[in-house]
N, C-alpha and C. Protein backbone atom coordinates (compact mmCIF):
# COMPACT_ATOMS: atom_id res chain seq x y z
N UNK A 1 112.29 113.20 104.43
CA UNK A 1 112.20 112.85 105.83
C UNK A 1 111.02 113.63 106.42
N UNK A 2 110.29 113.08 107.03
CA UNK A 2 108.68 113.73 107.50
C UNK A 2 108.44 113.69 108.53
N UNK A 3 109.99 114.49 109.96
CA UNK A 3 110.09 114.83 111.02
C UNK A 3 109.44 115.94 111.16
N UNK A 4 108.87 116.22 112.43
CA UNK A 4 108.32 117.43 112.59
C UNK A 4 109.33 117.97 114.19
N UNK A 5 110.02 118.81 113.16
CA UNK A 5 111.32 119.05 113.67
C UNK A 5 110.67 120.76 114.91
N UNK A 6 109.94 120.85 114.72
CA UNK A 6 109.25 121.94 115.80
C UNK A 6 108.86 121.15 116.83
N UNK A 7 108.41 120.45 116.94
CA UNK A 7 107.84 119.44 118.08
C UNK A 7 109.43 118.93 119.10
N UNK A 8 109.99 118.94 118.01
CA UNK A 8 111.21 118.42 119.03
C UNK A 8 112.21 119.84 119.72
N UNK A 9 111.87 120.82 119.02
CA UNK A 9 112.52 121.67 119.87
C UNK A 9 111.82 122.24 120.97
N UNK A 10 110.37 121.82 121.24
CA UNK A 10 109.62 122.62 122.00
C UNK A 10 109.26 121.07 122.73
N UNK A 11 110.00 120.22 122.91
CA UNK A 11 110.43 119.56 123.85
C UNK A 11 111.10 119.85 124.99
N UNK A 12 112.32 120.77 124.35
CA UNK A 12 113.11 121.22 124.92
C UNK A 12 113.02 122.75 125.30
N UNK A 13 112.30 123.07 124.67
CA UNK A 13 112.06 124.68 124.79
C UNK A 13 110.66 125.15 124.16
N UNK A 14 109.49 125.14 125.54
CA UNK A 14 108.39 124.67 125.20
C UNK A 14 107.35 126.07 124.51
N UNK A 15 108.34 127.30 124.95
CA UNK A 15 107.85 128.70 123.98
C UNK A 15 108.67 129.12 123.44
N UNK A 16 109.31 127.71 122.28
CA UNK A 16 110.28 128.04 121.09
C UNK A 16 109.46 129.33 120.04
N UNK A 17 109.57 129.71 119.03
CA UNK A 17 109.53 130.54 118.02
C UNK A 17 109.78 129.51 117.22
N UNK A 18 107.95 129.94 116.81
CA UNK A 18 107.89 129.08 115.00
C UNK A 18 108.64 129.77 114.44
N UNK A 19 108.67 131.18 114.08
CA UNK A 19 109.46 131.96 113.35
C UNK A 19 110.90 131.50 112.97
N UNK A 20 111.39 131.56 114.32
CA UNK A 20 112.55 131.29 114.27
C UNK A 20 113.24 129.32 113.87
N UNK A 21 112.49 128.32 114.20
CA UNK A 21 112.48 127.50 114.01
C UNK A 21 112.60 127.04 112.44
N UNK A 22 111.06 127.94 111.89
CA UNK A 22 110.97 128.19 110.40
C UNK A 22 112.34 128.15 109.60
N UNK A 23 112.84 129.33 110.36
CA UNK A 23 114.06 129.82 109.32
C UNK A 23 115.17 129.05 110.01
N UNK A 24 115.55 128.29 110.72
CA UNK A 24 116.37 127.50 110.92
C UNK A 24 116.12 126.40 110.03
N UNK A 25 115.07 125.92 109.57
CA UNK A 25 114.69 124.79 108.73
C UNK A 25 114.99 125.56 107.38
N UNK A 26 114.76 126.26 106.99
CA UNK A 26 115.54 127.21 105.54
C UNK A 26 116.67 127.28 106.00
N UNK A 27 116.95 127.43 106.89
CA UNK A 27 118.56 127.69 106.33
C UNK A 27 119.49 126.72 106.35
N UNK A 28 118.70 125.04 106.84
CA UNK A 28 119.80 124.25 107.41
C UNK A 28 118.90 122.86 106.45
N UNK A 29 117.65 123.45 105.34
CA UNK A 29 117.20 122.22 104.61
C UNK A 29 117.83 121.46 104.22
N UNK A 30 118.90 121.61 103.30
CA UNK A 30 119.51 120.59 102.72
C UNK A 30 120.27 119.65 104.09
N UNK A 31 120.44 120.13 104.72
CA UNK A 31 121.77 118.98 105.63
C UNK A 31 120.33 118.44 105.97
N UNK A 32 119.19 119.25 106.49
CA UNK A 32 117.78 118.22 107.21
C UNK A 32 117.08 117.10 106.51
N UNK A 33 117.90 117.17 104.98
CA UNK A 33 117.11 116.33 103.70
C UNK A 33 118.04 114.83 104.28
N UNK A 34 119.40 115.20 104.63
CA UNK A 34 120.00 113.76 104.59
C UNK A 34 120.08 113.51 105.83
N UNK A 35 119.80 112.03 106.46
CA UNK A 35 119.56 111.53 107.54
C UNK A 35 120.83 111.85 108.56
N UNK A 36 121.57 111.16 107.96
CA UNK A 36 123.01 111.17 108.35
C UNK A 36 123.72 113.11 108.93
N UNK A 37 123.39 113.86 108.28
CA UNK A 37 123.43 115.27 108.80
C UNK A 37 122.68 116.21 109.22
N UNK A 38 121.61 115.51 109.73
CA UNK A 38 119.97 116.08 110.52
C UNK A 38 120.50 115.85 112.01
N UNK A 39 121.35 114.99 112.41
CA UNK A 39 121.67 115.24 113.72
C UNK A 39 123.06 115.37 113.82
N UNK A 40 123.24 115.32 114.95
CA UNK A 40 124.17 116.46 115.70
C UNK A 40 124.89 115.09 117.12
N UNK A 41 126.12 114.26 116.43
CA UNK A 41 126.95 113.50 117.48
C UNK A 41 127.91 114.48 118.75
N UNK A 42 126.55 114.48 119.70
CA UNK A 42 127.93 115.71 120.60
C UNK A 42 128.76 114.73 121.32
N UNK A 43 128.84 113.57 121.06
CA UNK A 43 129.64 112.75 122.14
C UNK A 43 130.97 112.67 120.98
N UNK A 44 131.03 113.01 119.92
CA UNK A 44 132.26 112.93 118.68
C UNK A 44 132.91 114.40 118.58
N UNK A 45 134.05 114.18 118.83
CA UNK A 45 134.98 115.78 119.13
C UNK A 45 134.99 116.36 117.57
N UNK A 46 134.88 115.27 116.43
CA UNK A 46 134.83 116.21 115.25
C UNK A 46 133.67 116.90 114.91
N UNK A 47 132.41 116.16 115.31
CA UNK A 47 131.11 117.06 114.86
C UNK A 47 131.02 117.91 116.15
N UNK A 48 131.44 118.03 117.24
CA UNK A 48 131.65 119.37 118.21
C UNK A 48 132.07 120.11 117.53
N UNK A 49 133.48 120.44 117.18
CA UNK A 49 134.52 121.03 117.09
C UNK A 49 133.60 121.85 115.64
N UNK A 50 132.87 121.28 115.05
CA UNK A 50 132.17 121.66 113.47
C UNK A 50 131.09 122.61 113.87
N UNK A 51 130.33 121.83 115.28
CA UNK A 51 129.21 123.16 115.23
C UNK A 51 129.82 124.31 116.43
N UNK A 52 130.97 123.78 117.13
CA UNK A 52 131.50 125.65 117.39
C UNK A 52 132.05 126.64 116.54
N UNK A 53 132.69 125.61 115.29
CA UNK A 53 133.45 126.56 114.83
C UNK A 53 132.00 127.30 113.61
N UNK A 54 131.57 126.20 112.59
CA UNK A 54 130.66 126.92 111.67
C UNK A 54 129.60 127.38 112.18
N UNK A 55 128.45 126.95 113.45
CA UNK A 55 127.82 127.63 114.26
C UNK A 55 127.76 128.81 115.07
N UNK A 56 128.77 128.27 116.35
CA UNK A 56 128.56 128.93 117.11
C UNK A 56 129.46 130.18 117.18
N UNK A 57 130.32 130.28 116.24
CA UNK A 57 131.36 131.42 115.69
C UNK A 57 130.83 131.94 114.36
N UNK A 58 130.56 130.95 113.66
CA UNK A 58 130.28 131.89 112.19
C UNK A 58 129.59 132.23 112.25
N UNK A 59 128.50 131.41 112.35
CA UNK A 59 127.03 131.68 112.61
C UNK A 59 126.31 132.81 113.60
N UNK A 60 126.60 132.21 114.53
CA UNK A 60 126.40 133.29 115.32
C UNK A 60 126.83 134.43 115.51
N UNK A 61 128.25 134.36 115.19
CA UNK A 61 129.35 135.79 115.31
C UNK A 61 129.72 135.82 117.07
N UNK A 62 129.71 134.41 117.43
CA UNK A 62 130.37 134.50 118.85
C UNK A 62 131.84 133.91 119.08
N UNK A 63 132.30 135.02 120.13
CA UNK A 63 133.90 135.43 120.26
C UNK A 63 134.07 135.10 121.44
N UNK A 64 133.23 134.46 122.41
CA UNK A 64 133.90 133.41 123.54
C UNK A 64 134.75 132.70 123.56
N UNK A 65 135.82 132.20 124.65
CA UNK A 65 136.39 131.54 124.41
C UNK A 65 136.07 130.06 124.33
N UNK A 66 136.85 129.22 123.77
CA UNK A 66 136.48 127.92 123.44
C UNK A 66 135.79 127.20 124.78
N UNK A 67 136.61 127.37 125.93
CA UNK A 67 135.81 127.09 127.61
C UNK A 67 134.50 127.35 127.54
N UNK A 68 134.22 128.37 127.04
CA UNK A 68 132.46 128.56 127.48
C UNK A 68 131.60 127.88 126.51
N UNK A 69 132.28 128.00 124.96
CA UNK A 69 131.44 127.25 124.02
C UNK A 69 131.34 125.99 124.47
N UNK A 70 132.81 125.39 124.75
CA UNK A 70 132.44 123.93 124.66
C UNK A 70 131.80 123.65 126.11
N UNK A 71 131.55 124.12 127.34
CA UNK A 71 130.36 124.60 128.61
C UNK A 71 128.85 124.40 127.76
N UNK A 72 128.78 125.00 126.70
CA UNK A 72 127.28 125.36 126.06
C UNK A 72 127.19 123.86 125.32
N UNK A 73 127.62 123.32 124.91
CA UNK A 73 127.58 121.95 124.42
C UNK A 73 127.71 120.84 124.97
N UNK A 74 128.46 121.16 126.14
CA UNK A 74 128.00 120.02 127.19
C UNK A 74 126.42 120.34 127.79
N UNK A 75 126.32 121.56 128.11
CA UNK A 75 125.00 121.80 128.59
C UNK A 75 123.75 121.28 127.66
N UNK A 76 123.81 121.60 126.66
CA UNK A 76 122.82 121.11 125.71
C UNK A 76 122.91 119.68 125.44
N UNK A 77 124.10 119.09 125.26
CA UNK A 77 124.27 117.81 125.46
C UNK A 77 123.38 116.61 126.52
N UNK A 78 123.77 117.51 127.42
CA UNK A 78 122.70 117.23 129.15
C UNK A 78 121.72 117.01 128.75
N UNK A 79 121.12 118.35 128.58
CA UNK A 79 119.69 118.17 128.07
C UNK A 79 119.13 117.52 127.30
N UNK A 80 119.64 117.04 126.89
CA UNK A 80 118.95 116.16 125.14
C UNK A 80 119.70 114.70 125.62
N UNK A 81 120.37 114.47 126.77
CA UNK A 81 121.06 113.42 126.96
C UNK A 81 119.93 111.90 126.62
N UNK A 82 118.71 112.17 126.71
CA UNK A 82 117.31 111.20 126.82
C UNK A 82 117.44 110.74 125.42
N UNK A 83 118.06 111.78 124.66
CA UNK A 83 117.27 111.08 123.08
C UNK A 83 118.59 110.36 122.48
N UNK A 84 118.47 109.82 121.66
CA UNK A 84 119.65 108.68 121.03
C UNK A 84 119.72 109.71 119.99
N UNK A 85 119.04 110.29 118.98
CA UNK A 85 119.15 110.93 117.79
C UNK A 85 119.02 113.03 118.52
N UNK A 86 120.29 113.60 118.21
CA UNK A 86 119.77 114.73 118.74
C UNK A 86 119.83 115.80 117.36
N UNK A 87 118.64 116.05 117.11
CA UNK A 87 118.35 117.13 116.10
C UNK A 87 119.17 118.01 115.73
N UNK A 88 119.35 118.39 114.98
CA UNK A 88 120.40 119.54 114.45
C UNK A 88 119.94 120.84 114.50
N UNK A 89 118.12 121.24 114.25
CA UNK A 89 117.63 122.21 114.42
C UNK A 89 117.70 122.60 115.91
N UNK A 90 117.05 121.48 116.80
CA UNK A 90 117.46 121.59 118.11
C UNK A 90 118.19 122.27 118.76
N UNK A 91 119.51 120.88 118.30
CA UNK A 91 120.90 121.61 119.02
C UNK A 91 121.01 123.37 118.69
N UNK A 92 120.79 123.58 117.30
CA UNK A 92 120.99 124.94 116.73
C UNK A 92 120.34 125.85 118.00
N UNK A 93 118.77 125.68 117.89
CA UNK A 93 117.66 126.33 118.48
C UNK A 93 118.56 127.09 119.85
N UNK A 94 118.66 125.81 120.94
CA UNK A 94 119.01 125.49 122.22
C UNK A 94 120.09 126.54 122.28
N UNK A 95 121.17 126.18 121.74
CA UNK A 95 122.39 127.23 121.68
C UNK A 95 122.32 129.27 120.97
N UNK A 96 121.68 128.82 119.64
CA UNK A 96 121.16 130.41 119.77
C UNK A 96 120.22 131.36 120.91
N UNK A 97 119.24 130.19 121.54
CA UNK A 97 119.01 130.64 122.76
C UNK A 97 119.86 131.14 123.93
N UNK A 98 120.64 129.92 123.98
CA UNK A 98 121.13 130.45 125.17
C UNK A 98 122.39 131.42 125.49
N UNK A 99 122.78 131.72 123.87
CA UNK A 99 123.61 133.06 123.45
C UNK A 99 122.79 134.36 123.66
N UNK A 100 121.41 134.04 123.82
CA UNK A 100 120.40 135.28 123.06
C UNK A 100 120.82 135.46 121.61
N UNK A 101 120.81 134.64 120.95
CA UNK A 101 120.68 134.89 119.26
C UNK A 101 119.93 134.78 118.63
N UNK A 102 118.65 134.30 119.12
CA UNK A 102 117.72 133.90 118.03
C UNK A 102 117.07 134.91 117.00
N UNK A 103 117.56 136.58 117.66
CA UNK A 103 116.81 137.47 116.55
C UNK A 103 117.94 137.38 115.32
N UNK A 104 118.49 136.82 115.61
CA UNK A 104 119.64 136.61 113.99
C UNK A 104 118.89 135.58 113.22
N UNK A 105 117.41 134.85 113.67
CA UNK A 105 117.22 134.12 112.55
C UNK A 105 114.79 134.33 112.59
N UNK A 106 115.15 135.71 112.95
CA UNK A 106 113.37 136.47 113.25
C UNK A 106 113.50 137.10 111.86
């Protein structure tokens, strides 16, 4: 797939971190190889429910309650509401931002 998956997060976040972008693309290559798991259905309660729990808890190591996570996924949701296909690096990006997490992936 020969997305240029930086361009789309600095859509949304226009002094993203190559750095960090970089290593979101290492760490999330394989799901970015298959079409079908490069994005991110936030309007489907099972692929929500997948990136609070393996994301935005494992991943991140955040201990909010479910109210605020699922707040952060509607919010990002919002934002990206324009595009039909919403990135997975993206969504990632958007939300480690707005935890302040992104030095978990500098």
């Amino acid at each position: 797939m020969a997305e240029d998956w930086a361009a789309d997060v600095k859509k949304y976040a226009a002094d993203a971190d190559d750095a960090v972008i970089a290593t979101l693309l290492k760490n999330y290559r394989l799901v970015m190889n298959d079409r079908d798991s490069a994005y991110v259905a936030l309007s489907d309660a099972t692929e929500r429910a997948t990136v609070k729990t393996n994301f935005l808890k494992k991943k991140l190591g955040l201990t909010d309650g479910d109210d605020v996570l699922d707040a952060a996924l509607d919010e990002v949701a919002l934002a990206m509401k324009a595009d039909r296909t919403k990135s997975r690096i993206t969504v990632y990006y958007l939300l480690a931002d707005k935890f302040g997490k992104l030095d978990l992936f500098r």
